[in-house]
Protein backbone atom coordinates (compact mmCIF):
# COMPACT_ATOMS: atom_id res chain seq x y z
CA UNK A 1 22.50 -5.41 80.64
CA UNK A 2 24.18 -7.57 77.79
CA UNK A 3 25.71 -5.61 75.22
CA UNK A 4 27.08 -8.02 71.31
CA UNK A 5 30.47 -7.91 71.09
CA UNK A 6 31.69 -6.54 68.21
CA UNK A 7 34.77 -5.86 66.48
CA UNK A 8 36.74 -2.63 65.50
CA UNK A 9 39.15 -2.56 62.31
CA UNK A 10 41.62 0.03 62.44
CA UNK A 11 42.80 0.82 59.12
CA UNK A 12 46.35 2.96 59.64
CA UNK A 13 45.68 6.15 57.11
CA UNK A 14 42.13 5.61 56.65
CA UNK A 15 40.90 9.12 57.69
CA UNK A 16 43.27 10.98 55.13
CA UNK A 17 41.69 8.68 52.53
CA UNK A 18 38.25 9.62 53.44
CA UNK A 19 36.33 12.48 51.17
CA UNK A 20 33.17 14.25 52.08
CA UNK A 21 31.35 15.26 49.05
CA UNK A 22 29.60 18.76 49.81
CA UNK A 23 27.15 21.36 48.03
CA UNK A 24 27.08 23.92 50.80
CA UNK A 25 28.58 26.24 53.05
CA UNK A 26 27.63 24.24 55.96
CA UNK A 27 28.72 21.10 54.42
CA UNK A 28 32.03 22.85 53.91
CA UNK A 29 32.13 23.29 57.55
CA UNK A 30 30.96 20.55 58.63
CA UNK A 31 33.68 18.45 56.77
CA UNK A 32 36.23 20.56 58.09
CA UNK A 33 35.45 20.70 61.29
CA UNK A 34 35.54 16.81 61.39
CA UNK A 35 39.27 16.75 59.81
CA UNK A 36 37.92 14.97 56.16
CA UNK A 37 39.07 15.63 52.83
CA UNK A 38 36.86 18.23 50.77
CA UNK A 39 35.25 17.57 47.34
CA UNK A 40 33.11 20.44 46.52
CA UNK A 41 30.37 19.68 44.22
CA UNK A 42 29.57 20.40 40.20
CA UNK A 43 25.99 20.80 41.73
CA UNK A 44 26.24 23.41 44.66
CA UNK A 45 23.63 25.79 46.53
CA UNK A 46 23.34 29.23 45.78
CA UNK A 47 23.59 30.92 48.76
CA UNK A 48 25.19 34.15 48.80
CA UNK A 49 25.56 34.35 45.14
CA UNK A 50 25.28 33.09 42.14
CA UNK A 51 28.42 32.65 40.33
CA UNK A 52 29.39 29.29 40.40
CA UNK A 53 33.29 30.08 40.45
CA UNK A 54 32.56 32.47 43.65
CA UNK A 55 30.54 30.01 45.38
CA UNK A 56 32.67 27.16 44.77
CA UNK A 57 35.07 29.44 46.15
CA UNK A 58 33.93 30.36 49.33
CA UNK A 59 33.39 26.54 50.56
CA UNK A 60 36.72 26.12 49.63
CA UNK A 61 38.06 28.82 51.50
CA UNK A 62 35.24 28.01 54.80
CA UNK A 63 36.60 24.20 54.98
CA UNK A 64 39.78 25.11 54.69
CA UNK A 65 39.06 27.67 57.85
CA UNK A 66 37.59 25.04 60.30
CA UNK A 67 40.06 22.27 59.31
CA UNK A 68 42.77 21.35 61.46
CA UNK A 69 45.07 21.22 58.42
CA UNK A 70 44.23 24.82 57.08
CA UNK A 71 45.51 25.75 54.02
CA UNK A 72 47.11 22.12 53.65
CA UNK A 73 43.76 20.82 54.27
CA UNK A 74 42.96 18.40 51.05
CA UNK A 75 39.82 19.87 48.42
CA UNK A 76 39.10 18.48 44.84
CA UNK A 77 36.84 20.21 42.69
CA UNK A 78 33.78 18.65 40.89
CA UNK A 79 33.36 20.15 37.26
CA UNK A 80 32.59 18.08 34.47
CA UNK A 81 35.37 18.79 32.07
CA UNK A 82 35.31 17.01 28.20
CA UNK A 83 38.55 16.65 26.58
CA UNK A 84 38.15 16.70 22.62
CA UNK A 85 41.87 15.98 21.67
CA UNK A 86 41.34 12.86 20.14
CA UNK A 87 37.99 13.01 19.47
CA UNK A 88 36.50 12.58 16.25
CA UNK A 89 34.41 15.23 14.11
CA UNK A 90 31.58 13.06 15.06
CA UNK A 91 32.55 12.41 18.75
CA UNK A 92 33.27 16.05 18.97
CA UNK A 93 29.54 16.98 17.24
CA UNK A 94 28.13 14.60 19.89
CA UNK A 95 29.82 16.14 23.13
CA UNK A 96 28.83 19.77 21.51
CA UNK A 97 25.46 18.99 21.36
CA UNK A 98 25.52 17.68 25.05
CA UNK A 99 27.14 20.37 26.70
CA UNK A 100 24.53 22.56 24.32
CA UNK A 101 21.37 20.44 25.81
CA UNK A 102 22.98 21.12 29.44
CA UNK A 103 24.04 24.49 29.48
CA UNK A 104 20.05 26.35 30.31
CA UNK A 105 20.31 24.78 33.71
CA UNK A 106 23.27 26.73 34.50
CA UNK A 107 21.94 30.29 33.91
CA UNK A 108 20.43 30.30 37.04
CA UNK A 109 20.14 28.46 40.21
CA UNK A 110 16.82 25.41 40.38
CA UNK A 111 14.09 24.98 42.55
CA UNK A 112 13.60 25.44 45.82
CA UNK A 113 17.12 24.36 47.03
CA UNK A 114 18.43 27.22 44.73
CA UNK A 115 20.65 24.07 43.49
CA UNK A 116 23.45 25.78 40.80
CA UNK A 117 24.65 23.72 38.03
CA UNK A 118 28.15 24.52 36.91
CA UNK A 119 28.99 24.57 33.11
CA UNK A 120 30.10 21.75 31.10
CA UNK A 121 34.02 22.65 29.99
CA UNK A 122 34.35 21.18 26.59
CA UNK A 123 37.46 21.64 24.79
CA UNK A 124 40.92 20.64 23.98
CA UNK A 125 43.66 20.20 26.94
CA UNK A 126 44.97 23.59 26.23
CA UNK A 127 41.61 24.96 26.21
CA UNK A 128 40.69 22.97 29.48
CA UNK A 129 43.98 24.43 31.29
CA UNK A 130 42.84 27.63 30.38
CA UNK A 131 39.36 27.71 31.45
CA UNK A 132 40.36 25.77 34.66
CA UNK A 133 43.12 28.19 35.81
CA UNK A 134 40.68 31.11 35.30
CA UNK A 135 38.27 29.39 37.63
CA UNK A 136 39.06 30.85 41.18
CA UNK A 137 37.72 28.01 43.29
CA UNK A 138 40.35 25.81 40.81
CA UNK A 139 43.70 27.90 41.47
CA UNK A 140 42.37 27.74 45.47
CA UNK A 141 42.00 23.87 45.40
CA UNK A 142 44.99 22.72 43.11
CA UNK A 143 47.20 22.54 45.97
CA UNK A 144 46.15 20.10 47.56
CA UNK A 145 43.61 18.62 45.18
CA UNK A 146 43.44 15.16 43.40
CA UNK A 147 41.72 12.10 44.74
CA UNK A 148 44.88 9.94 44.39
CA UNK A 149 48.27 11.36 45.57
């Protein structure tokens, strides 16, 4: 039997640098289990509920619990969050009238994959730090979130 010879890179620090994007509990697992980083979706399944902030939540809290890290085990947080401090009237009109066109899909979860769309945050940075450190799954990931250190 011939087997190609190939070549293997090792990249020192590469594996702390990789993220595994995930929508599900499983997911969660899954990229705990395998010792990657954690970025839990804006667009998430509705599995044992349907509030976004719970569910968002409870992947944070099952990576974190089948990741060799535990609670220092690294999460970010997908939301789609619209600063308007130096926005214009106009700008500001605009963004309004997006997160307005967006927000029916979040009132319940879509299709068969019971997919859950979070809600657009639109406001000013104050606003923003309000909202976010109301969000449970936010306060649970801040630790160690952030996709550069």
């Amino acid at each position: 039997m011939v087997t190609a010879p190939f070549v293997t890179r090792r990249q020192p620090g590469l594996a702390g640098r990789l993220w595994y994007g995930g929508a599900s509990l499983r997911s969660a697992r899954w990229a705990g289990e395998h010792g990657m980083n954690f970025l839990t979706s804006s667009v998430i399944r509705a599995e044992e509920s349907e509030d976004f902030a719970e569910i968002q939540l409870a992947q944070v809290r099952m990576f974190r619990a089948h990741h060799p890290d535990g609670e220092r085990a690294r999460v970010s947080q997908g939301l789609v969050v619209i600063p308007t401090d130096s926005a214009t009237a106009a700008q500001r009109a605009k963004y309004e009238a997006y997160v307005e066109k967006r927000t029916p899909r979040t009132a319940a979860p879509q299709g068969p994959g019971r997919m859950l769309f979070a809600r657009d945050l639109l406001g000013t940075s104050a606003e923003m730090a309000r909202r976010l450190y109301a969000h449970a799954a936010f306060r649970e990931a801040r630790p160690g979130a952030g996709l550069v250190d």
